[in-house]
Protein backbone atom coordinates (compact mmCIF):
# COMPACT_ATOMS: atom_id res chain seq x y z
CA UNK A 1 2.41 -16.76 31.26
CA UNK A 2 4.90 -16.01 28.57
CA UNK A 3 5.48 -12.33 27.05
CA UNK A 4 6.52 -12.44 23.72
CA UNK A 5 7.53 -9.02 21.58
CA UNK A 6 7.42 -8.23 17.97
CA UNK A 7 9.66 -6.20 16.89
CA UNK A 8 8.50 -4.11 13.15
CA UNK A 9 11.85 -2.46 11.27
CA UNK A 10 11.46 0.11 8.54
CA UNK A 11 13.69 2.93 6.99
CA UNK A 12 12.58 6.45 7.42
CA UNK A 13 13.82 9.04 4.89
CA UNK A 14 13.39 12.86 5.24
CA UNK A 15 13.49 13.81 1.21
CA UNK A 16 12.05 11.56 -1.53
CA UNK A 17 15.86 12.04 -3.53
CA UNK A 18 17.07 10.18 -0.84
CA UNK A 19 15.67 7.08 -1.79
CA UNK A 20 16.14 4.40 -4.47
CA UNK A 21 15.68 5.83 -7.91
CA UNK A 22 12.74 3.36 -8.64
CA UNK A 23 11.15 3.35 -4.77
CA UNK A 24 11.00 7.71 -6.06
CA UNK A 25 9.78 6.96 -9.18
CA UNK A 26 7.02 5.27 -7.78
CA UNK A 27 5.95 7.38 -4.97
CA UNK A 28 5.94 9.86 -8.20
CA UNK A 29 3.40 7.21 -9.26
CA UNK A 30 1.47 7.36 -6.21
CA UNK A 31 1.02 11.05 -6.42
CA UNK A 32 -0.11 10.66 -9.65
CA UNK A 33 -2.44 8.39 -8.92
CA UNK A 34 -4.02 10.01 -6.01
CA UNK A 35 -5.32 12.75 -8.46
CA UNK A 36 -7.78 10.65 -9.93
CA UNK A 37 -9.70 9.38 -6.29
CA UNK A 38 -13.40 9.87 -5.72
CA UNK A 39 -13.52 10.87 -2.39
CA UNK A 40 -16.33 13.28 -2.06
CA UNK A 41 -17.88 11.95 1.36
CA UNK A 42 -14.39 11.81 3.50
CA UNK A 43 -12.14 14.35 1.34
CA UNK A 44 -9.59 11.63 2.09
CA UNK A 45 -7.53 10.90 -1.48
CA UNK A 46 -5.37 7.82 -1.35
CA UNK A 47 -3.32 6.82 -4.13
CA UNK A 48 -1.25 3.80 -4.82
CA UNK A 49 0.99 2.26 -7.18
CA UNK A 50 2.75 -0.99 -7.80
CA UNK A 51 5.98 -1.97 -9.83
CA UNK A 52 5.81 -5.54 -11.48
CA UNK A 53 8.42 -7.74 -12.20
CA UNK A 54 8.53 -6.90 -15.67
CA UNK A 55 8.41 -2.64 -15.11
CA UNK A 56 5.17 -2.17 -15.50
CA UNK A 57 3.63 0.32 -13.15
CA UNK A 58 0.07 -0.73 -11.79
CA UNK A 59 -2.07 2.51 -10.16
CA UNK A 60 -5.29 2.62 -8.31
CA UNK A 61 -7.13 5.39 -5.86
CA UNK A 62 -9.69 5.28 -3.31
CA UNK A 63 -13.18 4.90 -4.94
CA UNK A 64 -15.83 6.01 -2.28
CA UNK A 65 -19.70 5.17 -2.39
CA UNK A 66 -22.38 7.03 -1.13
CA UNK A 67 -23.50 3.43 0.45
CA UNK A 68 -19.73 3.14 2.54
CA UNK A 69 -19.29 -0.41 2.53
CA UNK A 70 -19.69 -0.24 -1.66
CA UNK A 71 -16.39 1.89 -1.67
CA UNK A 72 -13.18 0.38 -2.12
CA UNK A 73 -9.65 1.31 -1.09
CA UNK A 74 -6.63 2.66 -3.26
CA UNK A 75 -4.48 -0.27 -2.73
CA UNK A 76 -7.26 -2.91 -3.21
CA UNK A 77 -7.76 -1.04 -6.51
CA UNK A 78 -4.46 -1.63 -7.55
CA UNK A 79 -3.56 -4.96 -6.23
CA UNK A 80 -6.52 -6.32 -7.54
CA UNK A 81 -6.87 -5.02 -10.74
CA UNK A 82 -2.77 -6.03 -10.79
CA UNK A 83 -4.38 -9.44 -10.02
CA UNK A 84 -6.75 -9.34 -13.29
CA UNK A 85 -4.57 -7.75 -16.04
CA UNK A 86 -1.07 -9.36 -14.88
CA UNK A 87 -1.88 -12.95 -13.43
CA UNK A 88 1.36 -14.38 -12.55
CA UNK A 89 3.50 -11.18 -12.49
CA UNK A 90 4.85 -11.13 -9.41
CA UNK A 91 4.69 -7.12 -7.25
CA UNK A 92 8.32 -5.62 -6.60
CA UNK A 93 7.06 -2.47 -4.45
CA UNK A 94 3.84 -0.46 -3.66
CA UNK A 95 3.76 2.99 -2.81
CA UNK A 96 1.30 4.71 -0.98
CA UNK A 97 0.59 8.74 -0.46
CA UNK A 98 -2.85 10.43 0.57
CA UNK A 99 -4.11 14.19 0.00
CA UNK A 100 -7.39 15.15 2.59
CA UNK A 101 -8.86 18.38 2.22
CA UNK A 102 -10.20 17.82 5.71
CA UNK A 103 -6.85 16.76 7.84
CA UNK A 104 -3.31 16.92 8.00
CA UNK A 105 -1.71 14.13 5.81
CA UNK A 106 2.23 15.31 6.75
CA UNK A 107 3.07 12.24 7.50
CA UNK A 108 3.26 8.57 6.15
CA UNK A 109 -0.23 7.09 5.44
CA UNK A 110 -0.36 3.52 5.96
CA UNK A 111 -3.13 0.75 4.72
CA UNK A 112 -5.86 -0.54 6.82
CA UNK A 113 -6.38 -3.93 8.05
CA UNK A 114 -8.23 -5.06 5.33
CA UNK A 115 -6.13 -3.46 2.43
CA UNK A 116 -3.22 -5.07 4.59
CA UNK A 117 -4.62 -8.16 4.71
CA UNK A 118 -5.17 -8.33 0.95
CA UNK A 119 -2.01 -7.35 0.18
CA UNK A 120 -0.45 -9.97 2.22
CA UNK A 121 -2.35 -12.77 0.56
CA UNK A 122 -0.39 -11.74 -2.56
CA UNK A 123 2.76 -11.49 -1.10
CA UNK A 124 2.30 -14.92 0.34
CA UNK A 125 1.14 -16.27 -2.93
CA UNK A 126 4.25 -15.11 -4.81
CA UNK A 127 6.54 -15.98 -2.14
CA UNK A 128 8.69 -13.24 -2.08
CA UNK A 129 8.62 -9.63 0.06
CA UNK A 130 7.10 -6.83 -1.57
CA UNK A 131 8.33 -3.31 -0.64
CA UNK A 132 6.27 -0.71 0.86
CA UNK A 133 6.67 2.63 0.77
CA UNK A 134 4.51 5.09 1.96
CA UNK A 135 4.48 8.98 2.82
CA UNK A 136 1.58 11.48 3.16
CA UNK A 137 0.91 14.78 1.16
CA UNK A 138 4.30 15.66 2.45
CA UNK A 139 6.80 14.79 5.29
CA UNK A 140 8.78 11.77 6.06
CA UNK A 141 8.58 8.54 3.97
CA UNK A 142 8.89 5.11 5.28
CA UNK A 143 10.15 2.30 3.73
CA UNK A 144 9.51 -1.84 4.78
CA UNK A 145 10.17 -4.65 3.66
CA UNK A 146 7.39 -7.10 3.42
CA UNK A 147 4.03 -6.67 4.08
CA UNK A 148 4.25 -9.47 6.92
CA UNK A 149 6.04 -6.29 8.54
CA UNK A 150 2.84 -4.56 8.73
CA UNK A 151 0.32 -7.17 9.53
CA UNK A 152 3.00 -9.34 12.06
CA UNK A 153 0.26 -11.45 13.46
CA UNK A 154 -1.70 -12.18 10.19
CA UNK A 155 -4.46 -14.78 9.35
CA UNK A 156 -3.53 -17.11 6.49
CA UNK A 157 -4.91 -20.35 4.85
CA UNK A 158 -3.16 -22.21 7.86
CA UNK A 159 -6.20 -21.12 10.05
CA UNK A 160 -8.65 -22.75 7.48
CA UNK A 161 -6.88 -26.22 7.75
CA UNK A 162 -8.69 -28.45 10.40
């Protein structure tokens, strides 16, 4: 047997002023965005927003469905819809927040698998890192580099080659 270890960096900040004026500008963008989710059945708002290569700012929120599996998630939303208005644009950062009326969000909120997943097929696609940035309703924010960094041991079109 062999142990191997992965080892995940990322930069945690205690006051959004303390970041890079754009990485604050677009948690601002997150927040803003998080206003607008439909999240009547988990109370659970997400928000996200990306910067493009060319400054525009991209945002998206969770959109929930009575039937679960027809909802979608913020960053899917934005990615995605990134995808079908800016085809070639390349994504600088994303920012993430979340609001719940239901639990404690004082702390960063990161994407799930799937969201993580999507994301990554982007990143791979454009062949460059795209910054993440995430925080909750409040708290700490933390700040990565490449969304390889969350998803370390991802599936990609290697695993589709025979």
């Amino acid at each position: 047997m062999n142990k191997k270890v992965l080892t995940v960096e990322w930069e945690v900040y205690d006051r959004k002023e303390d970041l890079p004026t754009s990485d604050a500008q677009l948690l601002d963008a997150a927040f803003e965005a998080v206003k607008n989710a439909y999240a009547p059945y988990s109370g659970f708002s997400v928000g996200a927003a990306l910067l493009l290569e060319n400054g525009d700012v991209v945002k998206g929120n969770n959109q929930e469905n009575a039937a679960y599996p027809s909802g979608l998630c913020a960053e899917r939303v934005a990615f995605f819809w990134a995808g079908a208005n800016h085809p070639g644009k390349k994504i600088k950062a994303v920012a993430i927040t979340a609001l719940s009326e239901k639990v404690n969000t004082d702390h960063p909120i990161t994407p799930c698998g799937a969201c993580r997943q999507s994301m990554l097929e982007y990143e791979m696609n454009q062949g460059e890192n795209i910054t993440i940035i995430m925080q909750g309703s409040t708290g700490k924010i933390y700040r990565m580099e490449g969304v390889k960094n969350l998803l370390p041991l991802y599936f990609n079109e290697e695993g589709l080659k025979s």
